[in-house]
N, C-alpha and C. Protein backbone atom coordinates (compact mmCIF):
# COMPACT_ATOMS: atom_id res chain seq x y z
N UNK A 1 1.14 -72.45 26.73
CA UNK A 1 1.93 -72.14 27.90
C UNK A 1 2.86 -70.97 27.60
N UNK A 2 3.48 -71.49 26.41
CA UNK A 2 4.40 -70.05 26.26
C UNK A 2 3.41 -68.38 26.01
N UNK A 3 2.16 -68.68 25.51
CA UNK A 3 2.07 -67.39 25.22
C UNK A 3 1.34 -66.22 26.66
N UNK A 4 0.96 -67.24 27.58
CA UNK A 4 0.48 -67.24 29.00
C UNK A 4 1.66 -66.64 29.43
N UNK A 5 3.41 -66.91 29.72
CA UNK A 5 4.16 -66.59 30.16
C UNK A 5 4.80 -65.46 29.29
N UNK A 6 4.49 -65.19 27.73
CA UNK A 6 5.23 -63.69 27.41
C UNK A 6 3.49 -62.83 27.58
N UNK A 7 2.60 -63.34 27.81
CA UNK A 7 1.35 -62.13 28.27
C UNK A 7 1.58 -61.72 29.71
N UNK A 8 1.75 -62.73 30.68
CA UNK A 8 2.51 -62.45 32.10
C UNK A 8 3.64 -61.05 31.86
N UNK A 9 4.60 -61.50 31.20
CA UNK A 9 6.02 -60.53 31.19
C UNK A 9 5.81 -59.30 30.49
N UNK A 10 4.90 -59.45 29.75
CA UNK A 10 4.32 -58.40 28.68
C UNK A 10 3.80 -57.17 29.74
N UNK A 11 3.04 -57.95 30.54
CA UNK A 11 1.81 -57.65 31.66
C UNK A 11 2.63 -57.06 32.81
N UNK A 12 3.70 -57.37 33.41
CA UNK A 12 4.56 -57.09 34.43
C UNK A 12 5.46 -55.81 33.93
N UNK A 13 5.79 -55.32 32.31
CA UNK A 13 6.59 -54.61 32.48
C UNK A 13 5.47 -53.35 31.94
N UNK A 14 4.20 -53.88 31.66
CA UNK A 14 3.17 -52.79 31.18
C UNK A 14 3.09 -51.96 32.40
N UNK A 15 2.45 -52.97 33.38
CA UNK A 15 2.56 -52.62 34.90
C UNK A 15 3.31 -51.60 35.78
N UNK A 16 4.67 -51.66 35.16
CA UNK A 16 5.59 -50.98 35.85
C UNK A 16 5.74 -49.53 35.31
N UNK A 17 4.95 -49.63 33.88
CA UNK A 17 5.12 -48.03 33.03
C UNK A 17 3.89 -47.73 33.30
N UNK A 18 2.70 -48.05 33.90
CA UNK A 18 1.28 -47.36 34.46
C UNK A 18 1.46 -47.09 36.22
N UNK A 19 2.53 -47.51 36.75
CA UNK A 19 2.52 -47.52 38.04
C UNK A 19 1.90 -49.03 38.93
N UNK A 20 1.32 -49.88 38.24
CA UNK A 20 1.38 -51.03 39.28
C UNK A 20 2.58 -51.83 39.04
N UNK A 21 2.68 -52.23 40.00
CA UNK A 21 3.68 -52.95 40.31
C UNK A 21 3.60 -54.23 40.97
N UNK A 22 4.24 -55.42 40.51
CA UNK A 22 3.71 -56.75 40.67
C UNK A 22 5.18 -56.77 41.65
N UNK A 23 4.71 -57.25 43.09
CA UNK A 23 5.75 -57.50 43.82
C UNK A 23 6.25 -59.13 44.22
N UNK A 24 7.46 -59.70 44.31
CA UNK A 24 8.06 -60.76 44.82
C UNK A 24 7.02 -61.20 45.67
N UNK A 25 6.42 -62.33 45.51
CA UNK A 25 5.69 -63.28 46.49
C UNK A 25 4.34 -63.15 46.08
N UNK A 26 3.97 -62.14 44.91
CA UNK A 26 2.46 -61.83 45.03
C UNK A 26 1.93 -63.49 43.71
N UNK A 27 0.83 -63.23 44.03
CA UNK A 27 0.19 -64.31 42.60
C UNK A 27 -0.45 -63.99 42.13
N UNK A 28 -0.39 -64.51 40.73
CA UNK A 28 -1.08 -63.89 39.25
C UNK A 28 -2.08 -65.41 39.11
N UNK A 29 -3.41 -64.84 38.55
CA UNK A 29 -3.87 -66.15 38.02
C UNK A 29 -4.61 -65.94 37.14
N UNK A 30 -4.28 -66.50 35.97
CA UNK A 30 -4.52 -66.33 34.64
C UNK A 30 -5.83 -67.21 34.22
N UNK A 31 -6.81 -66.27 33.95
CA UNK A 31 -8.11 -67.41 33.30
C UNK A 31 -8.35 -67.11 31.99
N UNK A 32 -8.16 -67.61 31.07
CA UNK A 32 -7.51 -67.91 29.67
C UNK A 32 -9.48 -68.12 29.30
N UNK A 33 -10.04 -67.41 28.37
CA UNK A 33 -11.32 -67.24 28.44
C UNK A 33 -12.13 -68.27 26.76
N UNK A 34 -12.99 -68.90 26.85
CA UNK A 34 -13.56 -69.57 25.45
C UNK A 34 -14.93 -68.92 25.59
N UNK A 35 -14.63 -68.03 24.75
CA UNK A 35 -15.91 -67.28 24.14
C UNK A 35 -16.82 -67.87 22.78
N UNK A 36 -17.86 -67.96 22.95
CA UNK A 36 -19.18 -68.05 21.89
C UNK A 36 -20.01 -67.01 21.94
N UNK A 37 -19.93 -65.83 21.53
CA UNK A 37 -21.25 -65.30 21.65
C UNK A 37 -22.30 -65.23 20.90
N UNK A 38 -23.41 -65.13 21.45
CA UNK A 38 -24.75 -64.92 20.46
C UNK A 38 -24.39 -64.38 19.19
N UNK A 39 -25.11 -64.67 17.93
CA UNK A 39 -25.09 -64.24 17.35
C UNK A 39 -24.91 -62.67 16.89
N UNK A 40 -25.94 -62.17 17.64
CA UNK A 40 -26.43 -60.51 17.96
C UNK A 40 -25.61 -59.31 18.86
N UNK A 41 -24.81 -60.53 19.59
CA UNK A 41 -23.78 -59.84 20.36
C UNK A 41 -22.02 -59.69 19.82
N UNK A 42 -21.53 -58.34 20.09
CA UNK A 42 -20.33 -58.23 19.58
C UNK A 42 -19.28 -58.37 20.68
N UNK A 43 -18.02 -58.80 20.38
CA UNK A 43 -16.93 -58.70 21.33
C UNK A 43 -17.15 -57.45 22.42
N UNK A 44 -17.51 -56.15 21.53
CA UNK A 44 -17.14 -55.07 22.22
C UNK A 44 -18.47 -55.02 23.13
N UNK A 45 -19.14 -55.61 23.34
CA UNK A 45 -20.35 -55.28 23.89
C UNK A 45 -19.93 -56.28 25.33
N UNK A 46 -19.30 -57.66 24.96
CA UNK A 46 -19.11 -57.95 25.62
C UNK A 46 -17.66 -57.53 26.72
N UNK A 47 -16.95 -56.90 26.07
CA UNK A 47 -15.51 -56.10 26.96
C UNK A 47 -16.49 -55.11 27.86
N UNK A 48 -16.99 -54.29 27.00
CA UNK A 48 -17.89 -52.97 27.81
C UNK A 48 -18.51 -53.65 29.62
N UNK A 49 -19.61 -54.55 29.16
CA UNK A 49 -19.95 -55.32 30.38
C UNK A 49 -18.97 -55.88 31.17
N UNK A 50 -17.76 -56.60 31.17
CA UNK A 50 -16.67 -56.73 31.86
C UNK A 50 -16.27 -55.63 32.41
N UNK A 51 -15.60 -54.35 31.74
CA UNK A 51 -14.92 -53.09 32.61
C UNK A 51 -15.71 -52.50 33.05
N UNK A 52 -17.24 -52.72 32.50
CA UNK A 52 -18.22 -51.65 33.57
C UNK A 52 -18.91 -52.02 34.63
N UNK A 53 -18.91 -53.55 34.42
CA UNK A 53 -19.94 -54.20 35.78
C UNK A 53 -19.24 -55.53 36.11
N UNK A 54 -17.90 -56.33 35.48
CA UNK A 54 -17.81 -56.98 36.15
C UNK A 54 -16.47 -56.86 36.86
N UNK A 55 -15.69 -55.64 36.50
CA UNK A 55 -14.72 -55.58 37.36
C UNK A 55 -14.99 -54.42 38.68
N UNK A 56 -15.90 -53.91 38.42
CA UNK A 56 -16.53 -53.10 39.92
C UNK A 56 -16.74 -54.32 40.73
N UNK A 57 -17.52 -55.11 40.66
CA UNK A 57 -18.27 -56.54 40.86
C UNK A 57 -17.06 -57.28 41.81
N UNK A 58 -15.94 -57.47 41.12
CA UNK A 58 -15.04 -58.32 41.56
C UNK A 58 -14.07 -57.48 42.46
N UNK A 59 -14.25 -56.28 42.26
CA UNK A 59 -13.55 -55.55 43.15
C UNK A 59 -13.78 -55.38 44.71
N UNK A 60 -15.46 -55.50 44.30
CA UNK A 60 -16.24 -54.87 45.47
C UNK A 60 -16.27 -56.40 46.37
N UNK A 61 -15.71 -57.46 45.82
CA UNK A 61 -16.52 -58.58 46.72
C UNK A 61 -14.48 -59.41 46.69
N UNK A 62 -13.41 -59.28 46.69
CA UNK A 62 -12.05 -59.52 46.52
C UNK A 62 -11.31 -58.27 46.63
N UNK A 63 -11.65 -57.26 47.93
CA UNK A 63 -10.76 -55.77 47.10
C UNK A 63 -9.47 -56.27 47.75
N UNK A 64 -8.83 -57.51 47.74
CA UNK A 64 -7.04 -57.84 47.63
C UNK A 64 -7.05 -58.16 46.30
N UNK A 65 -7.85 -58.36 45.41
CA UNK A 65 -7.63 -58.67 43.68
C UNK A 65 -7.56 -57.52 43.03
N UNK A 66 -6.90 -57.78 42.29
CA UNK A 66 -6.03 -56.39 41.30
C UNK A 66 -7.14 -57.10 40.12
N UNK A 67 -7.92 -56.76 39.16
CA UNK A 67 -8.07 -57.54 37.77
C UNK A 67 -7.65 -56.91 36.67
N UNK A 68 -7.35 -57.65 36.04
CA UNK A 68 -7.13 -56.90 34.81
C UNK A 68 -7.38 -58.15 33.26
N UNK A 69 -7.51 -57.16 31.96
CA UNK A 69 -8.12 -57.77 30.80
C UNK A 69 -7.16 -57.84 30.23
N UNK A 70 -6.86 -58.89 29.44
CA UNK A 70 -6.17 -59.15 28.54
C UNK A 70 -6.23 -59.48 27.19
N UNK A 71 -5.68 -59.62 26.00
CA UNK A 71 -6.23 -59.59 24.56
C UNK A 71 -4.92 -60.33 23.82
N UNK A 72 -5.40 -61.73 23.40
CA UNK A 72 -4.05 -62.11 22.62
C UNK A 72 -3.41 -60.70 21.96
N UNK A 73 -1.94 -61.17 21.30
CA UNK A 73 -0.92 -60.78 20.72
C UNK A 73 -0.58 -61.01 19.65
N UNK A 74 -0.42 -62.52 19.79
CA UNK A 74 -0.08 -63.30 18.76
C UNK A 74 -0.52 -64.26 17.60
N UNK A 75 0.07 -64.32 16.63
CA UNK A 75 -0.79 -64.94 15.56
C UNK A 75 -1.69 -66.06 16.08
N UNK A 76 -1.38 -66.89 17.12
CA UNK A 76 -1.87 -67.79 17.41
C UNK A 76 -2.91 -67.81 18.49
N UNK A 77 -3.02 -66.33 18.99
CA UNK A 77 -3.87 -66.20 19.91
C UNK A 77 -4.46 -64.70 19.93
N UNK A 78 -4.55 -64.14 18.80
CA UNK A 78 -5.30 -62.52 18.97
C UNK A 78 -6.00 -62.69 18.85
N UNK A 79 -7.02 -63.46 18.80
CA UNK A 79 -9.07 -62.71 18.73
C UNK A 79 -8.62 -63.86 19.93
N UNK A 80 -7.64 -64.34 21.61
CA UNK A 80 -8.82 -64.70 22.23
C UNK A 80 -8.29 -63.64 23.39
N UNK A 81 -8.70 -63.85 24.41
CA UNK A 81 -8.96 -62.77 25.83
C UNK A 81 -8.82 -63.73 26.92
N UNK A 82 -8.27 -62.94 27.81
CA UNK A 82 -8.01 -63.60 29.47
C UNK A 82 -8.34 -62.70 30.65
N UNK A 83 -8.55 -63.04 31.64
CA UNK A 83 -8.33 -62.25 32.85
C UNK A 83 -7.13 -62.68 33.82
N UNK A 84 -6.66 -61.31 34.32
CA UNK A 84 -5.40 -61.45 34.95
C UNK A 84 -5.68 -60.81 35.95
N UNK A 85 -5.57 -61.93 37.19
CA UNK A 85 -6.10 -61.60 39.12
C UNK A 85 -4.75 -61.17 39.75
N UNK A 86 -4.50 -60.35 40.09
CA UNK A 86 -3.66 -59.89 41.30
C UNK A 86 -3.35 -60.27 42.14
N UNK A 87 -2.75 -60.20 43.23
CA UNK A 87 -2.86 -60.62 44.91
C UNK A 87 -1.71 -60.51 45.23
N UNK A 88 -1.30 -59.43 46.26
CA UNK A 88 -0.27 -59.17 46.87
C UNK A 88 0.84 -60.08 47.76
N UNK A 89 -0.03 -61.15 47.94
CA UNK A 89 0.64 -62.17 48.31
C UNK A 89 -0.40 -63.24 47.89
N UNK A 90 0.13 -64.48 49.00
CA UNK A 90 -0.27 -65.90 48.37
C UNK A 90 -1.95 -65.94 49.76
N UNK A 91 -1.54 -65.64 51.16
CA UNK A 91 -2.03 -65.22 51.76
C UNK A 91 -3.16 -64.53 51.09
N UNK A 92 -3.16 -63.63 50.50
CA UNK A 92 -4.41 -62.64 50.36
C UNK A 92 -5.14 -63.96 49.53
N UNK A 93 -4.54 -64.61 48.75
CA UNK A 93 -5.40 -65.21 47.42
C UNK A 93 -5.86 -66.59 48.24
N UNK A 94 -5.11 -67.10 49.34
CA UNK A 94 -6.18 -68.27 50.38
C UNK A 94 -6.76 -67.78 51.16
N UNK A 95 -6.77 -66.46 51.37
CA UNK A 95 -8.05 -65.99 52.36
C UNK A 95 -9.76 -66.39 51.57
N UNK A 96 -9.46 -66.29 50.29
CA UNK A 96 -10.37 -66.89 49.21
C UNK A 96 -10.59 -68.06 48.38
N UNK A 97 -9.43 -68.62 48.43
CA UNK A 97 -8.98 -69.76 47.49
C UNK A 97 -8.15 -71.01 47.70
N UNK A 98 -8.85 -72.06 48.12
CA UNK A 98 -7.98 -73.02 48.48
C UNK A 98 -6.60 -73.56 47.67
N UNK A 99 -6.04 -74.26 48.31
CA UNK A 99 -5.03 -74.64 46.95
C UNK A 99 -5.34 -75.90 45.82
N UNK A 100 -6.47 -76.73 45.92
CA UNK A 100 -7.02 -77.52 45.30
C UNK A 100 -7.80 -76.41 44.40
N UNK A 101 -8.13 -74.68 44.68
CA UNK A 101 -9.08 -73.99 44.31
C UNK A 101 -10.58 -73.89 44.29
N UNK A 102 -10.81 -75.06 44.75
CA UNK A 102 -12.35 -74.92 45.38
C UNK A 102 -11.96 -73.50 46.52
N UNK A 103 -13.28 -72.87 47.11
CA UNK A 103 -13.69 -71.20 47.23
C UNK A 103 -13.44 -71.57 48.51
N UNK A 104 -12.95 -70.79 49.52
CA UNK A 104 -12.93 -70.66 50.84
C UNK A 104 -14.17 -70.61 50.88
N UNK A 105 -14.63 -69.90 52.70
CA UNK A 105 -16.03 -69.30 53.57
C UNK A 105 -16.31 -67.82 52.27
N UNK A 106 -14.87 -67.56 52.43
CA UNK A 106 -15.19 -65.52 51.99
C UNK A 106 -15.30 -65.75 50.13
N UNK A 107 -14.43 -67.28 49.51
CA UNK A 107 -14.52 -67.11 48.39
C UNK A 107 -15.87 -67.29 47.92
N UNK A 108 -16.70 -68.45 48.67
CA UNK A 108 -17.48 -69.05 48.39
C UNK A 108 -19.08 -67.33 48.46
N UNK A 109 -18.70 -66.57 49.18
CA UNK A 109 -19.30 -65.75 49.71
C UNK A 109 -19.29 -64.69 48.12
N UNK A 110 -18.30 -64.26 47.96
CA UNK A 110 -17.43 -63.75 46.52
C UNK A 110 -18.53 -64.05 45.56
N UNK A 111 -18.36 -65.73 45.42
CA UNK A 111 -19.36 -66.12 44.26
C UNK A 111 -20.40 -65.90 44.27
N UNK A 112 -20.96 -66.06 45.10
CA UNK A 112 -22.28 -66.15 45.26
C UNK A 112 -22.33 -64.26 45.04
N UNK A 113 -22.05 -63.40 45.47
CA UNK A 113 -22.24 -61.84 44.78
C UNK A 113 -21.98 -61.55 43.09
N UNK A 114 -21.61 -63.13 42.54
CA UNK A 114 -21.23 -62.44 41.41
C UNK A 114 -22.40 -62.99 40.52
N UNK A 115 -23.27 -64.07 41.29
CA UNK A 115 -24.38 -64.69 40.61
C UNK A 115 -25.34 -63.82 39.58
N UNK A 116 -25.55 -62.33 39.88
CA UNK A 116 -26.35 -61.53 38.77
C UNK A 116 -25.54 -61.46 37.49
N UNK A 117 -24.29 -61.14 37.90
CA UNK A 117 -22.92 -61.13 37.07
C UNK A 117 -22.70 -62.25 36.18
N UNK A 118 -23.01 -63.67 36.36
CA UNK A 118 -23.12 -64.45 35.72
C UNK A 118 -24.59 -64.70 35.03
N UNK A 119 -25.14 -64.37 35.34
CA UNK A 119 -27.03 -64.22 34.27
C UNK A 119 -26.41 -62.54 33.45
N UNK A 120 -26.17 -62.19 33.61
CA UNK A 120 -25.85 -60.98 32.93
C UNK A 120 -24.83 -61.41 31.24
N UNK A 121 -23.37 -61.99 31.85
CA UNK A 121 -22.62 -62.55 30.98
C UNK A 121 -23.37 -63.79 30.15
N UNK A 122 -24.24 -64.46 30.95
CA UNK A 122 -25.13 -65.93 30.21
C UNK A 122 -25.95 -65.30 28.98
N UNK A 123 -26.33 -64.39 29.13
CA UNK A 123 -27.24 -63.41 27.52
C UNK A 123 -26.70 -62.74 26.69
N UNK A 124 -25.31 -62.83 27.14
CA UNK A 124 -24.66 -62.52 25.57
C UNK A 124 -24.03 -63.92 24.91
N UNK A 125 -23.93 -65.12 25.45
CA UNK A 125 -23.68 -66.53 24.97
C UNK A 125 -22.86 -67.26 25.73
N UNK A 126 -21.86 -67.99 25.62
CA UNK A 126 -21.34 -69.01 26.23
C UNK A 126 -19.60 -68.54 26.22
N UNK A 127 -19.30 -68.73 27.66
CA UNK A 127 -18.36 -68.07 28.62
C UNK A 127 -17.43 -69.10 29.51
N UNK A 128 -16.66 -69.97 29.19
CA UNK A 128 -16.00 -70.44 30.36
C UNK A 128 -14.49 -70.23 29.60
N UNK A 129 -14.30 -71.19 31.08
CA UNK A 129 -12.61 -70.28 31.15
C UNK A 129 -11.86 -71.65 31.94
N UNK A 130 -10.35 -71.30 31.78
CA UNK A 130 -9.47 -72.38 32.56
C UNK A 130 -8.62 -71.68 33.60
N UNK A 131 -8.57 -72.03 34.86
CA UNK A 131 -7.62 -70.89 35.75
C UNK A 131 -5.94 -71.85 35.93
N UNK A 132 -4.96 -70.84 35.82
CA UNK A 132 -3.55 -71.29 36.00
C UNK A 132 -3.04 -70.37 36.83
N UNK A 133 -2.68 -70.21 38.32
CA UNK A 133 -2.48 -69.36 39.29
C UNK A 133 -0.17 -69.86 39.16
N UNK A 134 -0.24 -68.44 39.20
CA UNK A 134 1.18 -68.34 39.39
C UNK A 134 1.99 -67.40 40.48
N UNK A 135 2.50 -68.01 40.81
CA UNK A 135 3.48 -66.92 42.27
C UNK A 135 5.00 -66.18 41.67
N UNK A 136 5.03 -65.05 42.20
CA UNK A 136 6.00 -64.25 41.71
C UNK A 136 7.28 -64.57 42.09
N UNK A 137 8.48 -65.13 41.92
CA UNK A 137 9.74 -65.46 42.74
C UNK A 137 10.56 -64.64 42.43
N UNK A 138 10.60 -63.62 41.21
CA UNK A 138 11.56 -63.05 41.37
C UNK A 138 11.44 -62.06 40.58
């Protein structure tokens, strides 16, 4: 938990020295990632496929999601990786996402575009993740 909340703050003031800017009310949701990969496959092979096809991917089918990659810090968490979702408000993120998080009409729609995206990520090895959605108050 703590290292989720200094990658958040880490993430918010990175943000503000590249020009995005995380505004009051928006939500962040953090999917904290458990990687196995194939033998044959390297981390970097697998980042490459993320910034080249799966954040076009998620852009093109959520363009209210901001994404972004993340890479532990800390002793206790540098070799693992997260993704960090955007959303200008709370609104933009239930136009897709219930609050139980099962997929709206449009989320459910989302997934289903990302299905090549997931056979793609399935051949470099084993990929899941835990989501923790957070709202901005201040």
């Amino acid at each position: 938990m703590k290292r989720i909340i200094i990658a958040a703050a880490f993430l918010l003031l990175a943000g503000v020295a590249f020009g995005q800017t995380f505004q009051k009310g928006g939500t962040i949701g953090i999917h904290e990632w458990s990687l196995k990969l194939n033998p044959d496959v390297t981390m970097n092979q697998f980042l490459e496929l993320w910034e080249n096809t799966a954040v076009p991917v998620m852009k093109k089918a959520i363009p209210e999601q901001t994404p972004f990659l993340l890479k532990g810090n800390g002793l206790d968490n540098k070799f693992e990786y997260a993704g960090l979702y955007y959303y200008n408000s709370i609104e933009d993120l239930r136009k897709y996402w219930n609050e139980d998080g099962t997929p709206t009409e449009k989320g459910a729609a989302a997934m289903v575009s990302y299905g090549p995206l997931f056979e793609e990520i399935s051949k470099l090895g084993e990929f899941t993740y835990t989501v923790k959605d957070w709202i901005i108050i201040k």
